[in-house]
N, C-alpha and C. Protein backbone atom coordinates (compact mmCIF):
# COMPACT_ATOMS: atom_id res chain seq x y z
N UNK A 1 -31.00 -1.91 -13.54
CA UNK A 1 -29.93 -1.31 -12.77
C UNK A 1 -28.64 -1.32 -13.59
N UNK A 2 -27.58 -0.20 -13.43
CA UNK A 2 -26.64 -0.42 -14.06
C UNK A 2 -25.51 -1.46 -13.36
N UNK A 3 -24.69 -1.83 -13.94
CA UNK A 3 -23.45 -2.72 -13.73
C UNK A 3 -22.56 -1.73 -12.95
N UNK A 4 -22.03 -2.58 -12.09
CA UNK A 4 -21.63 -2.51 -11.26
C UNK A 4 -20.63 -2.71 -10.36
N UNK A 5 -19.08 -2.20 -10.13
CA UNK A 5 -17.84 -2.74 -10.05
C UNK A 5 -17.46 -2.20 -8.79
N UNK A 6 -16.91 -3.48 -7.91
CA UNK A 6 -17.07 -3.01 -6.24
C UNK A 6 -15.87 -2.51 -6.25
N UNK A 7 -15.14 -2.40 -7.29
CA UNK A 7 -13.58 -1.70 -6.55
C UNK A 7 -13.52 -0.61 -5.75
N UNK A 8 -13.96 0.76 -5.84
CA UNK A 8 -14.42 1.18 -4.73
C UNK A 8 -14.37 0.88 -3.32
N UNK A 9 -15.56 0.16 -3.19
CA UNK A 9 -16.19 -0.07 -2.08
C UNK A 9 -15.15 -0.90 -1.17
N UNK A 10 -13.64 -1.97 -1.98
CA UNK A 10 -13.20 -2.86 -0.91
C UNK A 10 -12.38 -1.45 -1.05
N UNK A 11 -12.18 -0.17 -1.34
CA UNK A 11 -10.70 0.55 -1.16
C UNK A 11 -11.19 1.46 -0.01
N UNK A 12 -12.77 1.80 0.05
CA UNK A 12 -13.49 2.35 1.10
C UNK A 12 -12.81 1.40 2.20
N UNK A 13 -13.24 0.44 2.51
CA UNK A 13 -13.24 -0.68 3.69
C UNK A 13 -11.81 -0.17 3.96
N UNK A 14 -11.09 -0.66 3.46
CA UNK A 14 -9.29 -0.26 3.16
C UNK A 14 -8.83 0.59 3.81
N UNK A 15 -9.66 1.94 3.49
CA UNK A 15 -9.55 3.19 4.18
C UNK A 15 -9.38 3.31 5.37
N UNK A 16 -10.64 2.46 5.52
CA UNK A 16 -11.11 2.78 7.03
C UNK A 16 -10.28 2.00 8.00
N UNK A 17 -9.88 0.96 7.35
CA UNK A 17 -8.82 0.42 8.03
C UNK A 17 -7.61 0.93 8.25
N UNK A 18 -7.41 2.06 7.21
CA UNK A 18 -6.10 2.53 7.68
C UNK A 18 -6.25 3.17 8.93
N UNK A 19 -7.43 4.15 9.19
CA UNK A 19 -7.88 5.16 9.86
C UNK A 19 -7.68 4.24 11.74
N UNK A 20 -8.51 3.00 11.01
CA UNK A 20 -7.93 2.11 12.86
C UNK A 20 -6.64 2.35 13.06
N UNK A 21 -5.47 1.67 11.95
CA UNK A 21 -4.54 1.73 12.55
C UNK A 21 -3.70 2.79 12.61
N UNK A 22 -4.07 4.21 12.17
CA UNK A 22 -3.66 5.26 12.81
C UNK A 22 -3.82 5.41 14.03
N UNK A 23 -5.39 5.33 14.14
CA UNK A 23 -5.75 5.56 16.12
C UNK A 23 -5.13 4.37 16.56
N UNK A 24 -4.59 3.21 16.32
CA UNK A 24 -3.74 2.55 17.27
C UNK A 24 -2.34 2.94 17.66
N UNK A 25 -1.50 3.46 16.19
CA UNK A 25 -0.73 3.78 16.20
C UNK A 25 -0.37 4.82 16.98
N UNK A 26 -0.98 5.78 16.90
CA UNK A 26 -1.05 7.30 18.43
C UNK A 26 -1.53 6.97 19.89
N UNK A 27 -2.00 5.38 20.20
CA UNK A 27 -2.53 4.93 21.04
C UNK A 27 -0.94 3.78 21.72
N UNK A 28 -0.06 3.20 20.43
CA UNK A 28 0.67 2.31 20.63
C UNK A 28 1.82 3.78 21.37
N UNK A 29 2.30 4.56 20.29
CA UNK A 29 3.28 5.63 20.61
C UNK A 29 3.10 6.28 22.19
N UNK A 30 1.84 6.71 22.99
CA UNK A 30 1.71 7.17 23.88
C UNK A 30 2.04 6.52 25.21
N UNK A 31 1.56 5.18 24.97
CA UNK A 31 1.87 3.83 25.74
C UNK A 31 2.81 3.69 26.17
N UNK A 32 4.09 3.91 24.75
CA UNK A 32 5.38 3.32 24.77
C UNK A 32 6.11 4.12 25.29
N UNK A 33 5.51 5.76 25.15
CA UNK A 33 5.94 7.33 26.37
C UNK A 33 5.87 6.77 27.89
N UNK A 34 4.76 6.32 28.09
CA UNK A 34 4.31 5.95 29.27
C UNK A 34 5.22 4.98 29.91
N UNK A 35 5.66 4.14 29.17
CA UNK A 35 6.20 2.74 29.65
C UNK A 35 7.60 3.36 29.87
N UNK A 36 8.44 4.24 28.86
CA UNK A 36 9.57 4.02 29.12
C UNK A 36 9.64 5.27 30.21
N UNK A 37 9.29 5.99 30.48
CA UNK A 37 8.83 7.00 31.56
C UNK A 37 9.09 6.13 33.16
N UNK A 38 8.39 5.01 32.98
CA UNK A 38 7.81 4.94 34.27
C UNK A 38 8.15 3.13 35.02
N UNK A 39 8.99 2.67 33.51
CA UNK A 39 9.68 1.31 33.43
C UNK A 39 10.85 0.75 33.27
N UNK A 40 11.64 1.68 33.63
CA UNK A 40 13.11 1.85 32.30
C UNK A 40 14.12 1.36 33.20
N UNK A 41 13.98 1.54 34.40
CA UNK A 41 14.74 0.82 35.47
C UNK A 41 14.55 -0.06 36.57
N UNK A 42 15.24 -0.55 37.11
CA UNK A 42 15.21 -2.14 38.25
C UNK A 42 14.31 -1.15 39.44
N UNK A 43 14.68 -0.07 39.72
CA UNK A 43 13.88 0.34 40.92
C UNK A 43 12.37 0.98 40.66
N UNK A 44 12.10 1.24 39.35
CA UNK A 44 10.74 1.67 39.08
C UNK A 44 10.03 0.56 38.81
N UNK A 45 10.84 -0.84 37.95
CA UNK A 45 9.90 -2.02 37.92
C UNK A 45 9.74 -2.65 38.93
N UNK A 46 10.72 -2.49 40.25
CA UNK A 46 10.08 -3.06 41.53
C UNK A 46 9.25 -2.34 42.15
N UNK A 47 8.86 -0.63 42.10
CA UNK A 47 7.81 -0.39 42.63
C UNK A 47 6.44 -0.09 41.51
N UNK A 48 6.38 0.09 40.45
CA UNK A 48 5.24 -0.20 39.79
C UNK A 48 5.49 -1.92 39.70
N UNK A 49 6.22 -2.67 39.29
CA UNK A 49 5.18 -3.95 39.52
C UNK A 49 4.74 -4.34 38.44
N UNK A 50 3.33 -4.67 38.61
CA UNK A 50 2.29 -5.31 38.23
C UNK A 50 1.90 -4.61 37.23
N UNK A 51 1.71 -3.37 37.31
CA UNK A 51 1.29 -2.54 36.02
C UNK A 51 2.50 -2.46 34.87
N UNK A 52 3.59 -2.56 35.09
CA UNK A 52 4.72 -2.37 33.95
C UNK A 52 4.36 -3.64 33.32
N UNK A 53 3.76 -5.08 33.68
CA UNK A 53 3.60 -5.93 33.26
C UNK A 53 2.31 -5.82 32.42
N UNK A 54 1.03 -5.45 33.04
CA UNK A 54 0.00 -5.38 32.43
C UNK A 54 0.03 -4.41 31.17
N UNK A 55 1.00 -3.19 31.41
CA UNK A 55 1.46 -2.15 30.18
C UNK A 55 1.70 -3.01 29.29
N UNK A 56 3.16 -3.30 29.46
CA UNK A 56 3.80 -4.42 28.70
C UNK A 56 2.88 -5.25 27.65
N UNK A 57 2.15 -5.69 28.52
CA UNK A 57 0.46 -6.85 27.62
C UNK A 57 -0.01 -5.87 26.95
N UNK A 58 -0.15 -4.51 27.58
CA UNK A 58 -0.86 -4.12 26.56
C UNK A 58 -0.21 -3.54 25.46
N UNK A 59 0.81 -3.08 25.40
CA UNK A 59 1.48 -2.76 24.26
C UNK A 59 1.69 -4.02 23.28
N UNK A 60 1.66 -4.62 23.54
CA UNK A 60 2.16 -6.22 23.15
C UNK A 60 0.31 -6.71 22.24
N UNK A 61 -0.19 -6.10 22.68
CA UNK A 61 -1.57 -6.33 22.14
C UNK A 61 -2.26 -5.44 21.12
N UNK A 62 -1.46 -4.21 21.50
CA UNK A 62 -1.58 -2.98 20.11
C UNK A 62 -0.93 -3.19 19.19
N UNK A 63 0.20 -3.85 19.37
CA UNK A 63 0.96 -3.96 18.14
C UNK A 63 0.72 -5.16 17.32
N UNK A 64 -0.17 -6.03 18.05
CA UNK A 64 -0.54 -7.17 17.34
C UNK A 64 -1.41 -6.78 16.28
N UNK A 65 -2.52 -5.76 17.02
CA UNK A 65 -3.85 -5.64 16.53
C UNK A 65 -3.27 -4.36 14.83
N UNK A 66 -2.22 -3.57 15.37
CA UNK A 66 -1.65 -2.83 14.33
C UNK A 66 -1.64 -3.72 13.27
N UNK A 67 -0.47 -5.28 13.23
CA UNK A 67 -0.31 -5.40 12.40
C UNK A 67 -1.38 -6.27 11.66
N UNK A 68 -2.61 -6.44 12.40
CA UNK A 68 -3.77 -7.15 11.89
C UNK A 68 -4.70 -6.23 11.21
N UNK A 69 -4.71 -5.00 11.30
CA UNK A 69 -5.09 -4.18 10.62
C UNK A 69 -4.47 -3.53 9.32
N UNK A 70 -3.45 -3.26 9.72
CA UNK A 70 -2.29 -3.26 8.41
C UNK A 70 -2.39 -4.23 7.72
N UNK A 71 -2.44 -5.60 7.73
CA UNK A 71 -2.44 -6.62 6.63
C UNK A 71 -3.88 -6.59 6.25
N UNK A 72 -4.91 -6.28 6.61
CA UNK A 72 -6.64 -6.48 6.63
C UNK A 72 -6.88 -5.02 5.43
N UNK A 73 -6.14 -3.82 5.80
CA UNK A 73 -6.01 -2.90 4.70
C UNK A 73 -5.66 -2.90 3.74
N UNK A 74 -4.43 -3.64 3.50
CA UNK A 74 -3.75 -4.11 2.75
C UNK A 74 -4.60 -4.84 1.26
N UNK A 75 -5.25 -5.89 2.01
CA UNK A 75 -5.76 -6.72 1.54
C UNK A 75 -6.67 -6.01 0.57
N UNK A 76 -7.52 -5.20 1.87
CA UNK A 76 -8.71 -4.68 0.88
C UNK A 76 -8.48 -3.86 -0.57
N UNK A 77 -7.23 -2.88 -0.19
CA UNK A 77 -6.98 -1.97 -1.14
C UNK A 77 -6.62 -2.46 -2.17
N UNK A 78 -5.66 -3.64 -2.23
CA UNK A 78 -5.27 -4.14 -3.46
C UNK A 78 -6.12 -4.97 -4.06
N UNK A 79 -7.26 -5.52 -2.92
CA UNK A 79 -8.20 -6.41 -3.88
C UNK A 79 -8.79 -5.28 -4.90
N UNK A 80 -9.25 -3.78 -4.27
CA UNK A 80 -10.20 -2.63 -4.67
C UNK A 80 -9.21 -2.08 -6.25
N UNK A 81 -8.08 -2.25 -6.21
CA UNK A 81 -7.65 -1.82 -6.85
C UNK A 81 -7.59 -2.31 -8.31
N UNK A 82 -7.17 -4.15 -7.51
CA UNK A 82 -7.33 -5.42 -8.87
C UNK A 82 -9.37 -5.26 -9.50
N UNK A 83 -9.93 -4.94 -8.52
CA UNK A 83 -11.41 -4.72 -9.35
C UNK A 83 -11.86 -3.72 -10.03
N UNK A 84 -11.20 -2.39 -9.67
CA UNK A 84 -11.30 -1.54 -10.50
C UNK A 84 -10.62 -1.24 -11.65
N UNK A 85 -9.08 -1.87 -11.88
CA UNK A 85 -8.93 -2.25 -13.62
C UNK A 85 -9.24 -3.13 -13.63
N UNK A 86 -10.13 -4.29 -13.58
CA UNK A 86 -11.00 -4.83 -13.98
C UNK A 86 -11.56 -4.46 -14.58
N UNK A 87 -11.82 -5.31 -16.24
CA UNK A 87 -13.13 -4.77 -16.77
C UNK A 87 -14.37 -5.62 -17.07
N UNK A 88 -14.47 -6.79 -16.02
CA UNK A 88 -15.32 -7.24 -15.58
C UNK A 88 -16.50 -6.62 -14.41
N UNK A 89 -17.89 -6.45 -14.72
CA UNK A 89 -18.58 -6.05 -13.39
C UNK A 89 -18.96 -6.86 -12.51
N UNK A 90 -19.17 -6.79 -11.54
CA UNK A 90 -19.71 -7.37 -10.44
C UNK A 90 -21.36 -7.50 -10.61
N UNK A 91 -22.22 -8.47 -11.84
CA UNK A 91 -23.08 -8.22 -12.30
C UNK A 91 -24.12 -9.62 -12.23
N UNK A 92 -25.17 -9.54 -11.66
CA UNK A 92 -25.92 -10.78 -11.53
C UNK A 92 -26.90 -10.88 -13.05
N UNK A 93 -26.85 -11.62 -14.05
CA UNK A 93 -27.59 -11.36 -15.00
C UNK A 93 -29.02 -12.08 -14.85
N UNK A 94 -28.90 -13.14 -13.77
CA UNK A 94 -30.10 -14.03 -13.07
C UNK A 94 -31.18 -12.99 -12.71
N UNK A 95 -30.85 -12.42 -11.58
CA UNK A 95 -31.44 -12.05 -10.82
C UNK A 95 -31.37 -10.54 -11.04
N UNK A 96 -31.32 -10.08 -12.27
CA UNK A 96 -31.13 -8.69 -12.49
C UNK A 96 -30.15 -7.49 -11.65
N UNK A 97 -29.00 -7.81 -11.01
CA UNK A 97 -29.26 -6.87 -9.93
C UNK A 97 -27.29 -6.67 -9.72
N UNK A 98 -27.56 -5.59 -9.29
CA UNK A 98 -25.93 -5.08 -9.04
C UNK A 98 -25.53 -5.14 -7.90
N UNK A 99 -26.14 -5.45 -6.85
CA UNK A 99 -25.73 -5.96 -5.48
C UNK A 99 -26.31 -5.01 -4.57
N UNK A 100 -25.63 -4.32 -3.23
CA UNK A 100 -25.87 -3.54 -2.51
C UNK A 100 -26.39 -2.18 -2.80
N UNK A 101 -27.53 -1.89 -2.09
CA UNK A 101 -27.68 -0.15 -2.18
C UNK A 101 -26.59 0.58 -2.00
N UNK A 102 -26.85 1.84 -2.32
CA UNK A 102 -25.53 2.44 -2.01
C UNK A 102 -25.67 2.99 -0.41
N UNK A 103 -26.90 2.56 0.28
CA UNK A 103 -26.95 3.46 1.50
C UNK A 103 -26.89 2.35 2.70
N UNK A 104 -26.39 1.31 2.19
CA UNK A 104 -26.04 0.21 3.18
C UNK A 104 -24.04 -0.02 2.88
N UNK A 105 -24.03 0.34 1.76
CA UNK A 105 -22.53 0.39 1.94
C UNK A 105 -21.73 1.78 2.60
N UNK A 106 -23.00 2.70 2.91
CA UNK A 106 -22.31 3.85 3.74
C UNK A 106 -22.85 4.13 5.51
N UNK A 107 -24.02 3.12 5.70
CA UNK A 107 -24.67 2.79 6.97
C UNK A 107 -23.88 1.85 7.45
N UNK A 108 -23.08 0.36 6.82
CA UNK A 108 -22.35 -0.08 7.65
C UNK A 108 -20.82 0.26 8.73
N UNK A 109 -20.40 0.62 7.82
CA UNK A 109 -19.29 1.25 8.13
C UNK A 109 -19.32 2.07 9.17
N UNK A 110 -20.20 3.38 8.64
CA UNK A 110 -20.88 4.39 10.28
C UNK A 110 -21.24 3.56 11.27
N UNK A 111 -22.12 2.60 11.38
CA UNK A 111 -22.41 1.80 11.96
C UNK A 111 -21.60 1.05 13.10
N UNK A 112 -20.43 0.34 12.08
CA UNK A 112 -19.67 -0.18 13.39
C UNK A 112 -18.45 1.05 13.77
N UNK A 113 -18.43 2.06 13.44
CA UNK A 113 -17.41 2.97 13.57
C UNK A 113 -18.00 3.55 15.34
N UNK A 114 -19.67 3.78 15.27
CA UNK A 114 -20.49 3.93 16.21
C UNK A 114 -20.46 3.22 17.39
N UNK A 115 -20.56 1.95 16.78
CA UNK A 115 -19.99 0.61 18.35
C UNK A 115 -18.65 0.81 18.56
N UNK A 116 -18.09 0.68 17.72
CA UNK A 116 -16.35 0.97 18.57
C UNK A 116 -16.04 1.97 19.36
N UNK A 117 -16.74 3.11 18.74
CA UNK A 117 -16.41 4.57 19.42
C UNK A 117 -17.28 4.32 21.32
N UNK A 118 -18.67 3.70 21.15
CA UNK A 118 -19.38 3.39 22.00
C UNK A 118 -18.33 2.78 23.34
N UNK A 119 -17.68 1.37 22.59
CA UNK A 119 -17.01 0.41 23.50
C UNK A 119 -16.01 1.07 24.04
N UNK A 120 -15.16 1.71 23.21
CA UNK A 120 -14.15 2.55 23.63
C UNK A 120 -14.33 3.36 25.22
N UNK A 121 -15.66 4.25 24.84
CA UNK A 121 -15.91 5.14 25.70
C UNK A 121 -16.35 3.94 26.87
N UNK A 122 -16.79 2.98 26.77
CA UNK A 122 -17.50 2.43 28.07
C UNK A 122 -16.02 1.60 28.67
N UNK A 123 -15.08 1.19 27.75
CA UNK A 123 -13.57 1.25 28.16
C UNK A 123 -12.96 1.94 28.96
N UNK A 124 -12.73 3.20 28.85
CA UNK A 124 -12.76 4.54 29.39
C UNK A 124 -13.30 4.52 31.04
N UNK A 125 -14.43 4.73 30.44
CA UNK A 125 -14.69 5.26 32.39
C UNK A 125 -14.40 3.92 33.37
């Protein structure tokens, strides 16, 4: 097998992480339409209530998860980046072998992109 250098593959991951926190980000922005719409004063937070609060949590929970994704992208891209000028490979000389197929580093990803989209929707209804 040839040698083999994952830089790539953590800038893939990277990617995809950005791609979450876009859909959070259009998910955080709509929220925050919503909230100030329908929260912005003493007489709308005494008759919504309970939901300006639970909003509240939840905005408060997108923006967490934003910036846990933002630093998780972060991470990946610059690790992907430090491995690809690298001119070290990612190379087992033991065990002959360059690591992952290439059709498991493009099945995972689809994979959990599939459950999220899944959970989402069962979120939803």
């Amino acid at each position: 097998m040839a040698k083999r250098n994952y830089g790539i593959d953590y800038a893939i991951v990277g990617i995809f992480l950005l791609g979450g926190l876009a859909y959070d980000y259009n998910r955080y922005n709509m929220a925050m339409l919503i909230f100030a719409e329908n929260c912005n004063s003493a007489l709308e937070l005494s008759l919504w209530g309970s939901e300006c609060i639970e909003m509240r949590d939840a905005i408060d929970s997108l923006f967490l998860e934003m910036i846990g994704l933002g630093i998780a992208a972060a991470i990946f891209i610059l690790i992907g980046i430090n491995k690809m000028r690298s001119p070290q490979p990612d190379y087992d000389d033991y065990e002959k072998d360059s690591g992952w197929p290439w059709w498991v580093i493009i099945a995972v990803p689809l994979g959990l992109i599939v459950v999220a989209a899944s959970l989402e929707v069962l979120n939803i209804i």
